[in-house]
Protein backbone atom coordinates (compact mmCIF):
# COMPACT_ATOMS: atom_id res chain seq x y z
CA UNK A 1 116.86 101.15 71.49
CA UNK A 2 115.00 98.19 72.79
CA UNK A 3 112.57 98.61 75.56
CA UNK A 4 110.14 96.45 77.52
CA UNK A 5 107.12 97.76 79.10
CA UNK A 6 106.05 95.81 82.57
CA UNK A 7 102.23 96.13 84.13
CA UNK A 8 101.84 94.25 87.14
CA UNK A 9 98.75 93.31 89.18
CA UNK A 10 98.42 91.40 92.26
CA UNK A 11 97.92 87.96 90.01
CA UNK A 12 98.75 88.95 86.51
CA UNK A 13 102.06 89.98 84.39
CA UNK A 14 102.10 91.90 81.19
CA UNK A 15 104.73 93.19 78.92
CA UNK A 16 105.70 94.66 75.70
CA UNK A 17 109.14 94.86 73.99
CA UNK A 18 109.26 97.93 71.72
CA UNK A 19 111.88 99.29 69.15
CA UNK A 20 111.81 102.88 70.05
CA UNK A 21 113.28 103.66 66.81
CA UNK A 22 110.08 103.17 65.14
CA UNK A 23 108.09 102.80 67.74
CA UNK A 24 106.81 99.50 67.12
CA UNK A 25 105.61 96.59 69.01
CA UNK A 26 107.93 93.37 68.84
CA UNK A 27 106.57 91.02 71.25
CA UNK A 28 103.99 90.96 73.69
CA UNK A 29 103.08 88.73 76.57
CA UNK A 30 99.89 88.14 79.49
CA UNK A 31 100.39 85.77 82.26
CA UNK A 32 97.25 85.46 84.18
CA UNK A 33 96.59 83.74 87.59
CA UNK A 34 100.05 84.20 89.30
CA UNK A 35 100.81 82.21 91.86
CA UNK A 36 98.66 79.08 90.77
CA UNK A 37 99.55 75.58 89.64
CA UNK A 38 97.25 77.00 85.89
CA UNK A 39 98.50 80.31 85.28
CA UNK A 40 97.52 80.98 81.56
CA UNK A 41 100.30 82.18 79.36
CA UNK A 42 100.24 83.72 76.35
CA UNK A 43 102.87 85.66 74.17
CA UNK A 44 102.38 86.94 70.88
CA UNK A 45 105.06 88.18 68.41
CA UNK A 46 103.86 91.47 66.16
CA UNK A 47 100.22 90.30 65.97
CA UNK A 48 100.81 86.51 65.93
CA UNK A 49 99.99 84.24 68.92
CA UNK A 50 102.82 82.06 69.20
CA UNK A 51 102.10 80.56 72.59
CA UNK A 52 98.75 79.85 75.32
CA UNK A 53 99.07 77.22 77.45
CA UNK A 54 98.21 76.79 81.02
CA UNK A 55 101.63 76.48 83.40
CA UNK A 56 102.84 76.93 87.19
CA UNK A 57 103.72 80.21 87.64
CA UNK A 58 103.71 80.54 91.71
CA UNK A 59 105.39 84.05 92.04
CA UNK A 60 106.03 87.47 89.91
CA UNK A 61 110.10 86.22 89.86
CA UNK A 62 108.81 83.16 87.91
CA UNK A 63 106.43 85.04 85.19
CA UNK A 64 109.26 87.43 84.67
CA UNK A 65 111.93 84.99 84.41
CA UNK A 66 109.58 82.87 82.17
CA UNK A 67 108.78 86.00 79.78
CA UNK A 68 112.95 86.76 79.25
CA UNK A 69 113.15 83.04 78.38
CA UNK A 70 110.58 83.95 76.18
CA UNK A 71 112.14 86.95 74.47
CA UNK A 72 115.56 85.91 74.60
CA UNK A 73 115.18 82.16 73.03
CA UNK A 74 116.93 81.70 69.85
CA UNK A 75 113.88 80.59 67.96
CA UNK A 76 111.85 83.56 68.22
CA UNK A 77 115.24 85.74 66.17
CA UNK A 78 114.38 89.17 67.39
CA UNK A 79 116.95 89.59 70.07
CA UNK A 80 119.72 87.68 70.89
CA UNK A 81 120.10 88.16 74.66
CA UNK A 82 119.36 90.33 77.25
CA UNK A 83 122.10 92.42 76.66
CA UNK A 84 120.16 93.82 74.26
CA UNK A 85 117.44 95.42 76.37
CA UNK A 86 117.90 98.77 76.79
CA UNK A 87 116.05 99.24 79.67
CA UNK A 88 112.88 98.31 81.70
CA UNK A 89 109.59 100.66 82.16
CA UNK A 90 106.97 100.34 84.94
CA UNK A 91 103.72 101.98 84.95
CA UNK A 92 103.95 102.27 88.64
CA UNK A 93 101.44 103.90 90.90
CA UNK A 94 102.29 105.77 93.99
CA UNK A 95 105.70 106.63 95.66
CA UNK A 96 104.82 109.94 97.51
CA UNK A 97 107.17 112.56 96.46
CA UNK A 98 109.29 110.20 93.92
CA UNK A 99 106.23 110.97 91.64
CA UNK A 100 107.61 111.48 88.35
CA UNK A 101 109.12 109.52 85.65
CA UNK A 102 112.55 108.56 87.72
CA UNK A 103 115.13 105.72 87.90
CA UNK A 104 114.48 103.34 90.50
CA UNK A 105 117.02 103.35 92.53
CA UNK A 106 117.30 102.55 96.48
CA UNK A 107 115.40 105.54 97.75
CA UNK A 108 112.49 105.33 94.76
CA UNK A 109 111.79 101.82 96.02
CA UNK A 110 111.62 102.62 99.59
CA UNK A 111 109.30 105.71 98.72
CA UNK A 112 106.84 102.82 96.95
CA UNK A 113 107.15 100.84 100.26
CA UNK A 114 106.06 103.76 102.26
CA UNK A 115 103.32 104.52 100.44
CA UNK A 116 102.65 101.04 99.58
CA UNK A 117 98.66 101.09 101.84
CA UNK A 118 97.76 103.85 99.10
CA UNK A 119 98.27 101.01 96.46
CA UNK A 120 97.77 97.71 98.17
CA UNK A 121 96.83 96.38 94.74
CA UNK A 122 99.62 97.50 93.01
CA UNK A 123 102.70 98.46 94.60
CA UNK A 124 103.61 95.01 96.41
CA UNK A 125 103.45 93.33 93.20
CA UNK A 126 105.36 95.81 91.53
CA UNK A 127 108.27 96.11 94.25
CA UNK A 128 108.40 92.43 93.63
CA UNK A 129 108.88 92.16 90.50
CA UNK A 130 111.35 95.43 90.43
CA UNK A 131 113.69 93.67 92.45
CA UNK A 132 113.14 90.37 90.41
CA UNK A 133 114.30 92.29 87.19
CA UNK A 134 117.09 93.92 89.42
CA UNK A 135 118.20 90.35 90.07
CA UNK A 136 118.18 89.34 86.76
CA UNK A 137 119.59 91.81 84.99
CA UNK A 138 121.36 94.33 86.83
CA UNK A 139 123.03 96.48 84.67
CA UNK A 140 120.06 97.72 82.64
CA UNK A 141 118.52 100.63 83.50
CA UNK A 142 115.08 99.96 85.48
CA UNK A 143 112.64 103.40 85.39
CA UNK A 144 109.24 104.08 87.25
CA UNK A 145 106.83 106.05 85.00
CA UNK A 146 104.03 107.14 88.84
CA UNK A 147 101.08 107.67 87.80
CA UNK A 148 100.38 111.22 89.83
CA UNK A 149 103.69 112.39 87.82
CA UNK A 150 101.07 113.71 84.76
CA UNK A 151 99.46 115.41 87.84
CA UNK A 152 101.98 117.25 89.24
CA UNK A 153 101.43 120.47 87.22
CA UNK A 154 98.12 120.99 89.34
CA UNK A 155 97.94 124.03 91.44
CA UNK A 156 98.71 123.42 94.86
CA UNK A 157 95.35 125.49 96.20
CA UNK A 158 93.48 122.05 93.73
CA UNK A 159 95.96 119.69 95.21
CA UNK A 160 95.05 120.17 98.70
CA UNK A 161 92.42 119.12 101.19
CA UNK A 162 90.84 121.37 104.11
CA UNK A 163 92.39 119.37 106.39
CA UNK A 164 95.02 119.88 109.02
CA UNK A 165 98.03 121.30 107.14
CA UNK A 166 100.39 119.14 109.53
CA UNK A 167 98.66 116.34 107.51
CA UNK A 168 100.21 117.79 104.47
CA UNK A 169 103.31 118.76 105.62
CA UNK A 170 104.27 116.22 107.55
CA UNK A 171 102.37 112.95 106.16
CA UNK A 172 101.86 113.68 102.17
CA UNK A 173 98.11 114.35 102.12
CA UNK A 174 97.38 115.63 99.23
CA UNK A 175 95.65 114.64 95.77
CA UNK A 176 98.17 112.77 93.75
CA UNK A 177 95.69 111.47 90.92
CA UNK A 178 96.06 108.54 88.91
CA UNK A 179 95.88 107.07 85.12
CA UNK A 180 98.50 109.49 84.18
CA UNK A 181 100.13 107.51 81.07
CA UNK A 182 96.64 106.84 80.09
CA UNK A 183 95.62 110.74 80.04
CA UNK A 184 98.94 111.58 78.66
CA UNK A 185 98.60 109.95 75.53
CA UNK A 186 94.97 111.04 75.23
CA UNK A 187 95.43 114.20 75.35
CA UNK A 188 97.98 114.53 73.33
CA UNK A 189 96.27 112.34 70.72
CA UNK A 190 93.33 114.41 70.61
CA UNK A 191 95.28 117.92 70.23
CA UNK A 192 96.95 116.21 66.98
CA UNK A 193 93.84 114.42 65.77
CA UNK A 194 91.35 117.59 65.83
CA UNK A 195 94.67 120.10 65.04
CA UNK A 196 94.58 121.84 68.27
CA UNK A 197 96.72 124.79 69.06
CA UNK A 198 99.90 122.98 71.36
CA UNK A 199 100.28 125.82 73.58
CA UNK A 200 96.45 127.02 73.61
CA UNK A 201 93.57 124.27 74.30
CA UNK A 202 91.33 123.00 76.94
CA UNK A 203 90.90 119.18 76.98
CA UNK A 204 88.64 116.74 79.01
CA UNK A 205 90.17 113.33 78.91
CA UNK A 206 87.24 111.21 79.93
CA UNK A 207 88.92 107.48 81.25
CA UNK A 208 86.10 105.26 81.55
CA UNK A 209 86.18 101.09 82.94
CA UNK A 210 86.61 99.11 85.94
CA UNK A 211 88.88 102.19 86.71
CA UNK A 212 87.72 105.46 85.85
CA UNK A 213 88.77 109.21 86.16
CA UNK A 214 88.15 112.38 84.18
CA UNK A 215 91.44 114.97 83.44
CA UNK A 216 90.80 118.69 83.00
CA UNK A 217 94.10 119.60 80.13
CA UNK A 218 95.10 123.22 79.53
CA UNK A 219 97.69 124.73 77.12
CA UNK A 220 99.65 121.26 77.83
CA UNK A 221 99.22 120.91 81.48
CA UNK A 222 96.70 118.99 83.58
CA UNK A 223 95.39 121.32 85.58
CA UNK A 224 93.00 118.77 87.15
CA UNK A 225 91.95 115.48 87.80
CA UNK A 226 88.79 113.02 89.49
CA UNK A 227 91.23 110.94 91.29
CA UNK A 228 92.32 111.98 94.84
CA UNK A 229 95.07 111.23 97.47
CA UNK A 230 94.21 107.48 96.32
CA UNK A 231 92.11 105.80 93.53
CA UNK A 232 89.25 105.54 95.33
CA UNK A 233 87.78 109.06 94.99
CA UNK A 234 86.82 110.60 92.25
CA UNK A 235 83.53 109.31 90.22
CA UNK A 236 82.21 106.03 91.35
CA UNK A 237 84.07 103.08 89.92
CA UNK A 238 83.54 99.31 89.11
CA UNK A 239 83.93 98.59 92.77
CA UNK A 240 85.28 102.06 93.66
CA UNK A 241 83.29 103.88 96.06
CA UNK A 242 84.47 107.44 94.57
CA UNK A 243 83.74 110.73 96.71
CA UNK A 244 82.00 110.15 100.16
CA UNK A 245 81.59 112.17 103.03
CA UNK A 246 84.81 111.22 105.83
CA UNK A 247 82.15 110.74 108.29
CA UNK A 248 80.09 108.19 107.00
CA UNK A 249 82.76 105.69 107.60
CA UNK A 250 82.70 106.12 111.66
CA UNK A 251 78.75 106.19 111.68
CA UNK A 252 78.51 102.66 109.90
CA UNK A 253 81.62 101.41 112.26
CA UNK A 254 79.46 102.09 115.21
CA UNK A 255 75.78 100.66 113.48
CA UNK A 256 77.24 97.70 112.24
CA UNK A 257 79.67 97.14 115.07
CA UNK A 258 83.06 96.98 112.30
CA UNK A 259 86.46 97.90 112.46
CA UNK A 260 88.10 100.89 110.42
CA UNK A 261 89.42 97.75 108.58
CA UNK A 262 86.17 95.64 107.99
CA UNK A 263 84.40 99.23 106.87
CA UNK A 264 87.05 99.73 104.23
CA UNK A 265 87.13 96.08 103.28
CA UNK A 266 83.10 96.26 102.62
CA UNK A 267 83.70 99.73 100.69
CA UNK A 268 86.26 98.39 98.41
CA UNK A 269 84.84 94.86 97.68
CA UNK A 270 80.52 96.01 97.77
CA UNK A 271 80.90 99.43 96.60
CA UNK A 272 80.76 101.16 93.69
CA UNK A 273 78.52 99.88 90.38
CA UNK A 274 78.67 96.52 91.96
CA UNK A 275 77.00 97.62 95.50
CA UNK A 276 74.59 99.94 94.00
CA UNK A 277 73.58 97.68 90.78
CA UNK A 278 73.63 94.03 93.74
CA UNK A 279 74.95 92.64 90.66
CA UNK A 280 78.48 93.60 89.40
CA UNK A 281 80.99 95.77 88.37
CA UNK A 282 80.97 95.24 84.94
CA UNK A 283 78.96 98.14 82.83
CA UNK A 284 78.12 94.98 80.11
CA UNK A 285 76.29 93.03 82.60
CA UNK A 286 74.59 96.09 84.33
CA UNK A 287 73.27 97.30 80.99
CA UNK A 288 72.31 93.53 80.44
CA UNK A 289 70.20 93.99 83.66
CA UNK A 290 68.95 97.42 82.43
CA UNK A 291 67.08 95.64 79.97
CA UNK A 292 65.12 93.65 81.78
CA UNK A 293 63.80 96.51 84.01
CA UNK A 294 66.22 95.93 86.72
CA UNK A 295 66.05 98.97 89.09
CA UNK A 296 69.19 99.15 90.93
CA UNK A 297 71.17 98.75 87.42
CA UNK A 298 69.53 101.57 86.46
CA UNK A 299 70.41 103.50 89.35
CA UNK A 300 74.14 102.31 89.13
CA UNK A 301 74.02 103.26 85.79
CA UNK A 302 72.57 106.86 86.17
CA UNK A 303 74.94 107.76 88.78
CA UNK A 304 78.04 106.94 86.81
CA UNK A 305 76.70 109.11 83.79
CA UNK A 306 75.82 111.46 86.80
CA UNK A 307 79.67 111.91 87.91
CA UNK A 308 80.70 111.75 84.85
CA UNK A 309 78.64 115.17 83.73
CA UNK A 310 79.01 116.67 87.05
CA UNK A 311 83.06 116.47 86.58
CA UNK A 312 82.97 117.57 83.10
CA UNK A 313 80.78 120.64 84.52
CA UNK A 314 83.19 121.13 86.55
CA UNK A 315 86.77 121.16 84.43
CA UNK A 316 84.61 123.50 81.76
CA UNK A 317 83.97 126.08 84.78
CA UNK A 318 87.66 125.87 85.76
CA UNK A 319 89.21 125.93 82.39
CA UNK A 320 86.50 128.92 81.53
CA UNK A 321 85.87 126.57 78.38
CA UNK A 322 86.63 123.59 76.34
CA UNK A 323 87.54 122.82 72.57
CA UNK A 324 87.84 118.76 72.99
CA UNK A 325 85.91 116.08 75.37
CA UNK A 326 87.49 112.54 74.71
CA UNK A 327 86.33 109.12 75.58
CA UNK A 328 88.58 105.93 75.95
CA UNK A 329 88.75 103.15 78.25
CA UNK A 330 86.69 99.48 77.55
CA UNK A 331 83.27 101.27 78.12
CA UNK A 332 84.59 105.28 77.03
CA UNK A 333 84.86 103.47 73.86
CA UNK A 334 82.32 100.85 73.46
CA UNK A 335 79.27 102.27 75.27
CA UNK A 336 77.62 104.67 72.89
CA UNK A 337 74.48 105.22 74.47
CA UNK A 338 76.45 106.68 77.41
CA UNK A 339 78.56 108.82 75.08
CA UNK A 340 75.41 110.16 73.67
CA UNK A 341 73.49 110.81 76.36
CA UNK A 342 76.90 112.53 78.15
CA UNK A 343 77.43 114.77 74.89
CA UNK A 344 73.56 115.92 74.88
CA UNK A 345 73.73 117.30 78.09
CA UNK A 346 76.09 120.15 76.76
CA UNK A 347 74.04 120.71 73.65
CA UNK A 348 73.26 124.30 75.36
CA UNK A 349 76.91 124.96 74.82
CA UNK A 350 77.12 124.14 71.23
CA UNK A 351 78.07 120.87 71.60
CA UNK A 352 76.42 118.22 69.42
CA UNK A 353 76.72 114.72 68.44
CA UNK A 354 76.42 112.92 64.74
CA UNK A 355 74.61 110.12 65.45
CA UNK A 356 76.35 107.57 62.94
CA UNK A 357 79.78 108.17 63.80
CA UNK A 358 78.70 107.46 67.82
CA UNK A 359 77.19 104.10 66.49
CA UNK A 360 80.26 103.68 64.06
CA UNK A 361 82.83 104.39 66.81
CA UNK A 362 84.74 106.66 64.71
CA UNK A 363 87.25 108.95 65.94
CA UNK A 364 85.49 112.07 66.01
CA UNK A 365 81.81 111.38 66.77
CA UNK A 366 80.64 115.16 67.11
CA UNK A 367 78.82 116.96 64.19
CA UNK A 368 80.22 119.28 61.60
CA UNK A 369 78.31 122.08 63.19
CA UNK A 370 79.37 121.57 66.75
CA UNK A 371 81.63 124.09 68.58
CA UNK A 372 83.32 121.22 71.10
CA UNK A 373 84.84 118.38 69.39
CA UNK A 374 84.08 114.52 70.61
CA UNK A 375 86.49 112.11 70.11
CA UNK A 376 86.52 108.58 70.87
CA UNK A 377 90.36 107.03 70.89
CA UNK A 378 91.66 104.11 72.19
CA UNK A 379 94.69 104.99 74.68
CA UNK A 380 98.06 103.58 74.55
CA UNK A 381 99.56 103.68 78.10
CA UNK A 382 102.65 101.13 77.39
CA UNK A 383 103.92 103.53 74.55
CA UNK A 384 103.63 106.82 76.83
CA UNK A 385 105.80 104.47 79.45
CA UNK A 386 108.11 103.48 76.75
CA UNK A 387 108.77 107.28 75.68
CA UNK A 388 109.23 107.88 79.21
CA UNK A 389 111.48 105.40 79.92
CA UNK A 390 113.89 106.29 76.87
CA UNK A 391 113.61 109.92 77.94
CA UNK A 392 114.78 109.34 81.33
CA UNK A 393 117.53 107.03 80.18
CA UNK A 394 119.20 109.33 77.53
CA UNK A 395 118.92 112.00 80.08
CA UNK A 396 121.13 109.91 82.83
């Protein structure tokens, strides 16, 4: 079975084709800058760039229809037409009560339209390019892998908010939570890696980049998650604001004279590391800053690691322990220091760090003596949508 993977952002394309027999990676592909006259294509084939070049990709239907050119031209041998794809996999976001890992059919996209203002980033891209694949080749099987589908095994009394339940009932408010493919194959990773118990075993999955959210993982459930109704909650983010009191939003409307509109458009584009560091979102430059003695780095910085402890405090409390914290994501896995200085914090629980494997970035990075295992792992969220996707489609 043949399947390609699709990730979709507002201006960029990505795919993998994977054998699912063995699991391996055929052909991979990035198109950046959609919908400019230099979109910057690049395709590889196992691990071997075969193409970069800078084209005129204007719309999501043109990067997908140039990627199946791609894949199905006869010098590149590994499948002969489309005919041969088994099926499509998104790793889609938000569709309301669709979550799940489902066939998109009619009423899946029109859930995604719905609750397309929870993903303005994602979804209108995605529905785009659904129907662009749809198009193109209509009788392969197209699946959604949501996001919030890992989370649906959270107990309703975590899900919901203290909020009118006619705002539940009738319009969906409730916390969906997001990176579910990535904390899927984390978590599952680590239980095999450290030889967990499968049915007994309390996991943090600690997400950490421009995106970030922490997963609380019991006896092969998530039983909680950072991430809210939308993305935005949760820890503070690249430019994510994360958790914030509903009523600051109304008292800045009326001192700066904005709209609901202009308020969220100031939280979403000036929040998060970038408005607290005045520099950026990116954990590189802000540690960059650090060094120089740059304050407000340094307070960006601390109040990351601060959510980041404060969450983990939290899952421990709620799972009444925890045998595994891992890290993954561009700075879970690069930014040692942070690691470090995270993993200290719960030396009064037993939990301790070996130095050398931190610096070495080696998959388990706690000490011999320590009673919690640290792991840092690099996730794998187009191979959880793959197995997904070939799930759903033998089971149709």
């Amino acid at each position: 079975m043949k399947i390609i993977v699709c990730n979709i952002g507002s201006t960029s394309f990505k795919y993998q084709l994977l054998d699912m027999e063995s699991e391996k990676q055929i052909s991979r592909g990035y198109i950046e800058r959609v919908g400019e006259d230099n979109a910057i294509v690049t395709y590889w084939i196992d691990d071997k760039k075969i193409l970069q070049d800078e084209l005129p990709i204007k719309s999501q239907k043109e990067a997908v229809k140039h990627a199946l050119d791609f894949l199905t031209s006869t010098s590149n041998n590994f499948i002969a037409g489309i005919e041969e794809i088994d099926g499509i996999g998104f790793k889609t976001i938000q569709a309301g009560e669709k979550n799940g890992s489902v066939i998109l059919d009619d009423d899946v996209l029109t859930a995604m339209e719905n609750y397309a203002s929870l993903a303005p980033a994602h979804n209108p891209p995605y529905l785009e390019a659904i129907y662009m694949f749809r198009e193109l080749l209509p009788n392969t099987p197209l699946v959604g892998v949501f996001e919030p589908g890992f989370h649906t095994t959270i107990p309703e009394y975590a899900r919901v908010y203290g909020i009118p339940y006619e705002w539940i009932e009738k319009y969906g408010v409730i916390k969906y939570g997001y990176h579910g493919a990535s904390h899927r194959y984390i978590t599952s990773e680590t239980i095999e890696v450290v030889n967990l118990n499968p049915q007994n075993h309390k996991v943090i999955s600690v997400h950490l980049g421009g995106s970030s959210s922490l997963c609380a993982y019991k006896d092969g459930i998530s039983v909680d998650t950072t991430m809210g109704f939308t993305p935005q909650s949760g820890l503070i983010q690249g430019t994510r604001i994360g958790d914030l009191d509903p009523f600051v939003l109304p008292y800045i409307m009326e001192k700066k004279n904005l709209t609901l509109e202009e308020a969220l458009n100031e939280c979403s584009k000036n929040g998060g590391l970038k408005g607290l560091s005045g520099l950026s979102a990116d954990m590189r430059e802000i540690n960059n800053e650090i060094s120089k003695n740059n304050e407000r780095a340094l307070l960006a910085r601390n109040k990351f690691i601060y959510d980041i402890k404060r969450y983990i405090g939290e899952f421990i409390v709620l799972m009444e322990g925890v045998d595994a914290i891992t890290f993954t994501g561009g700075i879970g896995q690069k930014d040692m220091a942070l690691r470090k200085e995270v993993i200290n914090s719960l030396e009064f629980l037993g939990m301790k760090i070996d130095e050398n494997k931190n610096e070495c970035n080696e998959q388990i990075i706690s000490s011999l003596e320590s009673k919690i295992f640290a792991l840092v792992l690099e996730t794998n969220e187009e191979l959880v949508v793959a197995r997904e996707t070939k799930k759903v489609i033998l089971n149709n």
